[in-house]
N, C-alpha and C. Protein backbone atom coordinates (compact mmCIF):
# COMPACT_ATOMS: atom_id res chain seq x y z
N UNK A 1 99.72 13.83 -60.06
CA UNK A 1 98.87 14.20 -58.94
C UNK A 1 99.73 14.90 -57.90
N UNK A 2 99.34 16.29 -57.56
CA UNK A 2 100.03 17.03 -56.33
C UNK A 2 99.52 16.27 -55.21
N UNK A 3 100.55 17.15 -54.23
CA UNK A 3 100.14 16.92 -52.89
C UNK A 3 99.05 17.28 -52.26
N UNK A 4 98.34 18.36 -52.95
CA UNK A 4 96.89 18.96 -52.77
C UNK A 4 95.86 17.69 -52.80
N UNK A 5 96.06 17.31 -54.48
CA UNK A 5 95.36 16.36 -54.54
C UNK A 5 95.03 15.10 -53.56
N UNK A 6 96.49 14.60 -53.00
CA UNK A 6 96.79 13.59 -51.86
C UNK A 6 95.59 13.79 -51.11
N UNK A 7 95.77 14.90 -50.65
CA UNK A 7 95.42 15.22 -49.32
C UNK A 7 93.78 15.10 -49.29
N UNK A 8 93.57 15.53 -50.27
CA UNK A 8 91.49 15.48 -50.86
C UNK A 8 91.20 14.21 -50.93
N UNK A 9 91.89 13.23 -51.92
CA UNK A 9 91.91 11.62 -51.77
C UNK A 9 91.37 10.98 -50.33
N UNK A 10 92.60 11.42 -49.39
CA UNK A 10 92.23 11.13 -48.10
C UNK A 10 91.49 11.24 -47.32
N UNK A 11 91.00 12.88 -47.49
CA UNK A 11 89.76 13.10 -46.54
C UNK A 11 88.40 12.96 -47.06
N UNK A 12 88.24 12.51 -48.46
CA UNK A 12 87.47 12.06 -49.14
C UNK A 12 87.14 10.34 -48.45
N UNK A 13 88.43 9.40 -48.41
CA UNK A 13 88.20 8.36 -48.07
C UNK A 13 88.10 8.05 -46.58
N UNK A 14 88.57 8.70 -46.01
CA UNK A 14 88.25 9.06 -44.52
C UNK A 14 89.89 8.68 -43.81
N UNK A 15 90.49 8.69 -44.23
CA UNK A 15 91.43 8.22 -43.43
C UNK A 15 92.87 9.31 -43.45
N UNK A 16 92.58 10.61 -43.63
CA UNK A 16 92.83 11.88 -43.13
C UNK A 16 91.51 12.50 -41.96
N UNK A 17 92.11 13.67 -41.33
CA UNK A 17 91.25 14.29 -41.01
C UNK A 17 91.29 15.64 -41.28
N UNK A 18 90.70 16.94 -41.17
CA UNK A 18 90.56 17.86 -41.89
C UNK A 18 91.29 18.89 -40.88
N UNK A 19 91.52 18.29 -39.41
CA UNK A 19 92.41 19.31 -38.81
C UNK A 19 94.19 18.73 -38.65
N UNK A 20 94.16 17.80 -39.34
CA UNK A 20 95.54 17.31 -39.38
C UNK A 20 96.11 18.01 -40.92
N UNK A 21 95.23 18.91 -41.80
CA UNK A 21 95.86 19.74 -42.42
C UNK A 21 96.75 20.87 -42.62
N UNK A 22 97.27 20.94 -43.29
CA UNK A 22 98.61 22.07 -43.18
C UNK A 22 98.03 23.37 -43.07
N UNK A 23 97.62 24.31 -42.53
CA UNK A 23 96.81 25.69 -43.26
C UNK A 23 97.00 25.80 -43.98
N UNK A 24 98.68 25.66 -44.51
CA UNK A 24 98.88 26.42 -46.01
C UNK A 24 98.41 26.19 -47.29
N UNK A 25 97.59 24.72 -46.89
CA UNK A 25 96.96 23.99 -47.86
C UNK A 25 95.59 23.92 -47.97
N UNK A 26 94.91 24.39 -46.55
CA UNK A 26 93.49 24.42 -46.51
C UNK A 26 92.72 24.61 -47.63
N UNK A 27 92.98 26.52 -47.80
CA UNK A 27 92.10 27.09 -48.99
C UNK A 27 92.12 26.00 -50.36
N UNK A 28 93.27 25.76 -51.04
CA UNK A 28 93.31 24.48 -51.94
C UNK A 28 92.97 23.87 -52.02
N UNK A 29 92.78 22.96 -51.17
CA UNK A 29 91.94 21.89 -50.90
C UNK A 29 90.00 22.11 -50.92
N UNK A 30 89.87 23.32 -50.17
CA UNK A 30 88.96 23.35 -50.04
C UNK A 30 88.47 23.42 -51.27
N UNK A 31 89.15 24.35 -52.16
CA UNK A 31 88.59 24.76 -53.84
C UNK A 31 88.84 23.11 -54.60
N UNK A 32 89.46 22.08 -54.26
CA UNK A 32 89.70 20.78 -54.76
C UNK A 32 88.01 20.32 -54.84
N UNK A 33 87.86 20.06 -53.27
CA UNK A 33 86.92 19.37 -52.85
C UNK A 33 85.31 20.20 -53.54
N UNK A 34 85.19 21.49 -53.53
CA UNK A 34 83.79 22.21 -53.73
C UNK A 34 84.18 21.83 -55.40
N UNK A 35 85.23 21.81 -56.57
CA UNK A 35 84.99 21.14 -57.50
C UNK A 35 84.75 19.83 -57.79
N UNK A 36 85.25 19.30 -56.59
CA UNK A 36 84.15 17.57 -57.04
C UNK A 36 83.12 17.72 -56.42
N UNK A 37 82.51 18.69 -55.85
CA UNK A 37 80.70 18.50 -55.39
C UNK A 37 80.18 19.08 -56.98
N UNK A 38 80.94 20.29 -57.15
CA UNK A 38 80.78 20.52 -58.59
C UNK A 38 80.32 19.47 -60.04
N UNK A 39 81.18 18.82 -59.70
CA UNK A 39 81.08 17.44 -60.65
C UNK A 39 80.46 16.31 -60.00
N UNK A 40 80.33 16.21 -59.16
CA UNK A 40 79.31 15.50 -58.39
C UNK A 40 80.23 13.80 -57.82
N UNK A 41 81.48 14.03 -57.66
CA UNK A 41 81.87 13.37 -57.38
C UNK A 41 81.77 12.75 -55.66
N UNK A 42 81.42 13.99 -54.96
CA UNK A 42 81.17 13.90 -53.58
C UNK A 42 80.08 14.97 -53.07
N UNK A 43 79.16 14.79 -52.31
CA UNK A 43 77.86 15.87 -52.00
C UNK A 43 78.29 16.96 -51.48
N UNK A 44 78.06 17.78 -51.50
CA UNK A 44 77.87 18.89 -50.24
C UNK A 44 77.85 18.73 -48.82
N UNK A 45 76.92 17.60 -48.57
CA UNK A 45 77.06 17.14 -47.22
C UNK A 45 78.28 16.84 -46.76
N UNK A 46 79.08 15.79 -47.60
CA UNK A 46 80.40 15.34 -47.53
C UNK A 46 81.11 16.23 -47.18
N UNK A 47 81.24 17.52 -48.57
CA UNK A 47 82.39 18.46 -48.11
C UNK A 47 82.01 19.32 -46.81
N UNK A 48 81.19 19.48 -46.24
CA UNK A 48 80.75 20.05 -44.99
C UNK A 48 80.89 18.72 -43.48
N UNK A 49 80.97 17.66 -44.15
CA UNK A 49 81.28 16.51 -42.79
C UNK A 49 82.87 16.18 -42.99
N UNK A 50 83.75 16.55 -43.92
CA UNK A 50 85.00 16.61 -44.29
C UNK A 50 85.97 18.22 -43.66
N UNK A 51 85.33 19.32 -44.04
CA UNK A 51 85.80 20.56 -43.48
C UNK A 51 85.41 21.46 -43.06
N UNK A 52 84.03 20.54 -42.25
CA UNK A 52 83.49 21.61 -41.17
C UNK A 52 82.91 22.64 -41.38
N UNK A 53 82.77 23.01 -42.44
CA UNK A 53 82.13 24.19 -43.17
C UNK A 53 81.19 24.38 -44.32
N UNK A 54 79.64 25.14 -44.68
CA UNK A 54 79.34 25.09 -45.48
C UNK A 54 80.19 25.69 -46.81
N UNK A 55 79.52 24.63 -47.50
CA UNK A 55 80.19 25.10 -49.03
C UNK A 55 79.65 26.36 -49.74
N UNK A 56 81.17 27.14 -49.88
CA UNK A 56 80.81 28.61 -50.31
C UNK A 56 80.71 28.49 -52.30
N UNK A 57 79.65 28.36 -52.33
CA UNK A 57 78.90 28.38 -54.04
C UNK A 57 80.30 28.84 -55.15
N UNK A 58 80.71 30.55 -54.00
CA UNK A 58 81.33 31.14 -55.44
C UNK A 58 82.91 30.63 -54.89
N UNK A 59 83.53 29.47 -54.43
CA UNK A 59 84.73 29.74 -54.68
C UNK A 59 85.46 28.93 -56.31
């Protein structure tokens, strides 16, 4: 498991927050997280109450 991964773990479980992220890691993460809405591991809602942003379909 990368450090990418870490970091999704956390803001998944709540105990990151999504502006205590690195930028350099944002985009990554973000493509982490829209593949577990993908798989349905976490909603849409989630990844939008996690990084503030709607989820872009095509990344």
């Amino acid at each position: 498991m990368g450090v990418n991964e870490i970091w999704a773990n956390r803001l998944v479980a709540g105990t990151q927050m999504w502006n205590k992220v690195p930028a350099s890691r944002k985009e990554t993460i973000k493509e982490i997280l829209a593949q577990r809405v993908a798989d349905g591991k976490i909603s849409a809602e989630r990844f939008v109450e996690i990084t503030g942003e709607p989820l872009d379909i095509n990344m």
